[in-house]
Every structure is written in C-alpha cells, then in structure tokens.
Protein backbone atom coordinates (compact mmCIF):
# COMPACT_ATOMS: atom_id res chain seq x y z
CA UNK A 1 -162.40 24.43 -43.79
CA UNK A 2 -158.30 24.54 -44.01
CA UNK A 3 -157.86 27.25 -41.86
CA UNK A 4 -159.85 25.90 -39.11
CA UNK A 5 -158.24 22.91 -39.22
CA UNK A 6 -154.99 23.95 -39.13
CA UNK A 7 -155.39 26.24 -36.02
CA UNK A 8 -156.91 23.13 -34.39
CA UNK A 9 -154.58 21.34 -34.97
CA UNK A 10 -151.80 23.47 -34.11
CA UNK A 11 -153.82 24.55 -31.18
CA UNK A 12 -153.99 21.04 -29.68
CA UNK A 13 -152.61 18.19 -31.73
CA UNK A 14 -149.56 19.61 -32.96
CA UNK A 15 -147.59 16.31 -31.01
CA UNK A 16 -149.51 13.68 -32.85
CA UNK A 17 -149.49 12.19 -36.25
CA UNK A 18 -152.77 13.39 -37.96
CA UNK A 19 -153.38 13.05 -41.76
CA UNK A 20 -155.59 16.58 -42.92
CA UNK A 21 -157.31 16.30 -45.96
CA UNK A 22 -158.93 19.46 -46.52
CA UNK A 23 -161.53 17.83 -49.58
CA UNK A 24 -163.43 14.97 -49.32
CA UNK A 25 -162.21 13.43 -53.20
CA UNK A 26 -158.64 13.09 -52.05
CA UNK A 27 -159.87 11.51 -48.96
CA UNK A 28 -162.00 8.97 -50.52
CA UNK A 29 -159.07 8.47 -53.19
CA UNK A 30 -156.40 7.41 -49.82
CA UNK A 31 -158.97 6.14 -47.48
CA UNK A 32 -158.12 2.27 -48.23
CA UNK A 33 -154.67 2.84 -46.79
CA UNK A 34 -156.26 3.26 -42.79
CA UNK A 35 -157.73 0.78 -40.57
CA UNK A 36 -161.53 0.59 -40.05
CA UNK A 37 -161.20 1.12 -36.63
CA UNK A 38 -159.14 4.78 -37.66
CA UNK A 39 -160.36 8.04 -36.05
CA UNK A 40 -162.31 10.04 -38.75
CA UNK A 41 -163.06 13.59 -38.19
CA UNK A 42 -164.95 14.99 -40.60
CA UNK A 43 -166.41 18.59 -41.31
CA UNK A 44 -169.69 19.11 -42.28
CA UNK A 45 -168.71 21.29 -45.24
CA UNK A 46 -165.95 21.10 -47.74
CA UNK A 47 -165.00 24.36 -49.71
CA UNK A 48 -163.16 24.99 -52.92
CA UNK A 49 -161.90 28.60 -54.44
CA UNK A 50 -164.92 28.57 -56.41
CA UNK A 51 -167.90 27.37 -53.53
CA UNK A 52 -168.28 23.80 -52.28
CA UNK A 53 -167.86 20.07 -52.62
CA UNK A 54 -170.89 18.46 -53.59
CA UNK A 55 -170.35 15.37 -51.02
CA UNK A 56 -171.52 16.90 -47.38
CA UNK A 57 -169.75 15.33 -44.15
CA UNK A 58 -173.17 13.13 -43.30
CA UNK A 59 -172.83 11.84 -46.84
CA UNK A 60 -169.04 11.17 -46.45
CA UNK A 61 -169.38 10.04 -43.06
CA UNK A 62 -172.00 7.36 -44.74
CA UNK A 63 -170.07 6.37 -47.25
CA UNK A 64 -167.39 5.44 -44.79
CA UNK A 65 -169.34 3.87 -42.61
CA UNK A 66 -170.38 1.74 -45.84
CA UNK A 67 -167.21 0.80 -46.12
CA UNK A 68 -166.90 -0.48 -42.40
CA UNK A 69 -165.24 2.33 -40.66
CA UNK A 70 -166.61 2.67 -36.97
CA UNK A 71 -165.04 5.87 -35.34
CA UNK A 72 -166.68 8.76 -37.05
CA UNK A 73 -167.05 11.75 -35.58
CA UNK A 74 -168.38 15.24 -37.62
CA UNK A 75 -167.62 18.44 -36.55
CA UNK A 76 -170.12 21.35 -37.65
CA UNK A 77 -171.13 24.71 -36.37
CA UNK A 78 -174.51 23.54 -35.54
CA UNK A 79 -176.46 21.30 -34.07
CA UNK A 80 -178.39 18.51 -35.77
CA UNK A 81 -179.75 14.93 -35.74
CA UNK A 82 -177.34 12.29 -36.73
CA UNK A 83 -177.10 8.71 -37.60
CA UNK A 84 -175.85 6.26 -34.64
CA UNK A 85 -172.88 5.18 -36.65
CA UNK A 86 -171.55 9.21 -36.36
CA UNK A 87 -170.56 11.66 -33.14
CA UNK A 88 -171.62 15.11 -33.35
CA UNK A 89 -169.45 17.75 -32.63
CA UNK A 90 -169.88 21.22 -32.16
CA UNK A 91 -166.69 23.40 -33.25
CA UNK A 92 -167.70 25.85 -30.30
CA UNK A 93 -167.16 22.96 -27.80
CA UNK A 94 -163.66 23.64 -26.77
CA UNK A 95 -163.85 20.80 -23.90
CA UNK A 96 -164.92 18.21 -26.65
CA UNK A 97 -162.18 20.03 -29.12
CA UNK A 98 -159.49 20.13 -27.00
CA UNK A 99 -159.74 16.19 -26.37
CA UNK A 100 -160.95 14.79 -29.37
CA UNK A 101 -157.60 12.30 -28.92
CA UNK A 102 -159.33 10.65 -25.85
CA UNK A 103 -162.69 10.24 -27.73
C-alpha cells in the first residue's frame, strides 16, 4: 500500500534510487526496462480507491520470475509458505526492513 511504502522508504532509503510503483499493471507495463538480476520488492496486496488489484504479489512475483528475474523478495503482514524463487518478508520485521539494501 502507498502509504506504507512511502514511510519506508523515507524511513530508510530516502539516499538511494528506488523506483515505487504502487500497482502491479504499471509495473508489469515498465518492467522490461530493469535487469533480471534487479531487486524486486513486492507487496502482497495491491489496492485501488475502489478495493484491490486482481494480480496478488505471489502471482506477480511468478510472473516475474517467468520472465527470469531472480531477486524477489514479498513483503506481507503475515506469514506464509512461499515458492524458492521468492523471500518472505514480514513488514513487522524492522531488522529485515531496515536493511533490505544489503539483502
């Protein structure tokens, strides 16, 4: 969700260059432009003013692993089994948060 996001960011990564897309269909539209070997965080959820995207972060994260990407990680407010391809992340670990540039 933006607002999450953005305080991360600003809470931590406010020095480095980090492209935010805050839905996964703009994403996918600019995704060709990075390197497979590009850090992807990805939420679990993706929101609109109305609800939510149909395309989940596992099913993103899938899709870009599809495509040969190889540093996925998914952040999410719970915990659950994931593929090997993707790096779970809770968004109440603040040791994992705060160095999510080192993973």
């Amino acid at each position: 969700e933006k607002g999450w996001m953005d305080y991360l960011i600003d809470k931590y990564y406010k020095e480095i260059k980090i492209d935010a897309y805050y839905d996964p269909i703009s994403f996918l539209d600019d995704v060709a432009q990075y390197p497979l070997d590009t850090k992807m965080f990805l939420d679990n959820y993706y929101y609109t003013e109305t609800g939510s995207y149909d395309l989940e972060g596992t099913m993103l994260a899938q899709k870009l692993h599809e495509m040969g990407f190889t540093r996925l990680f998914l952040l999410s407010g719970e915990a659950f089994q994931v593929p090997d391809y993707l790096t779970l992340i809770l968004k109440t670990d603040q040791d994992n948060l705060s160095r999510l540039d080192e993973l």
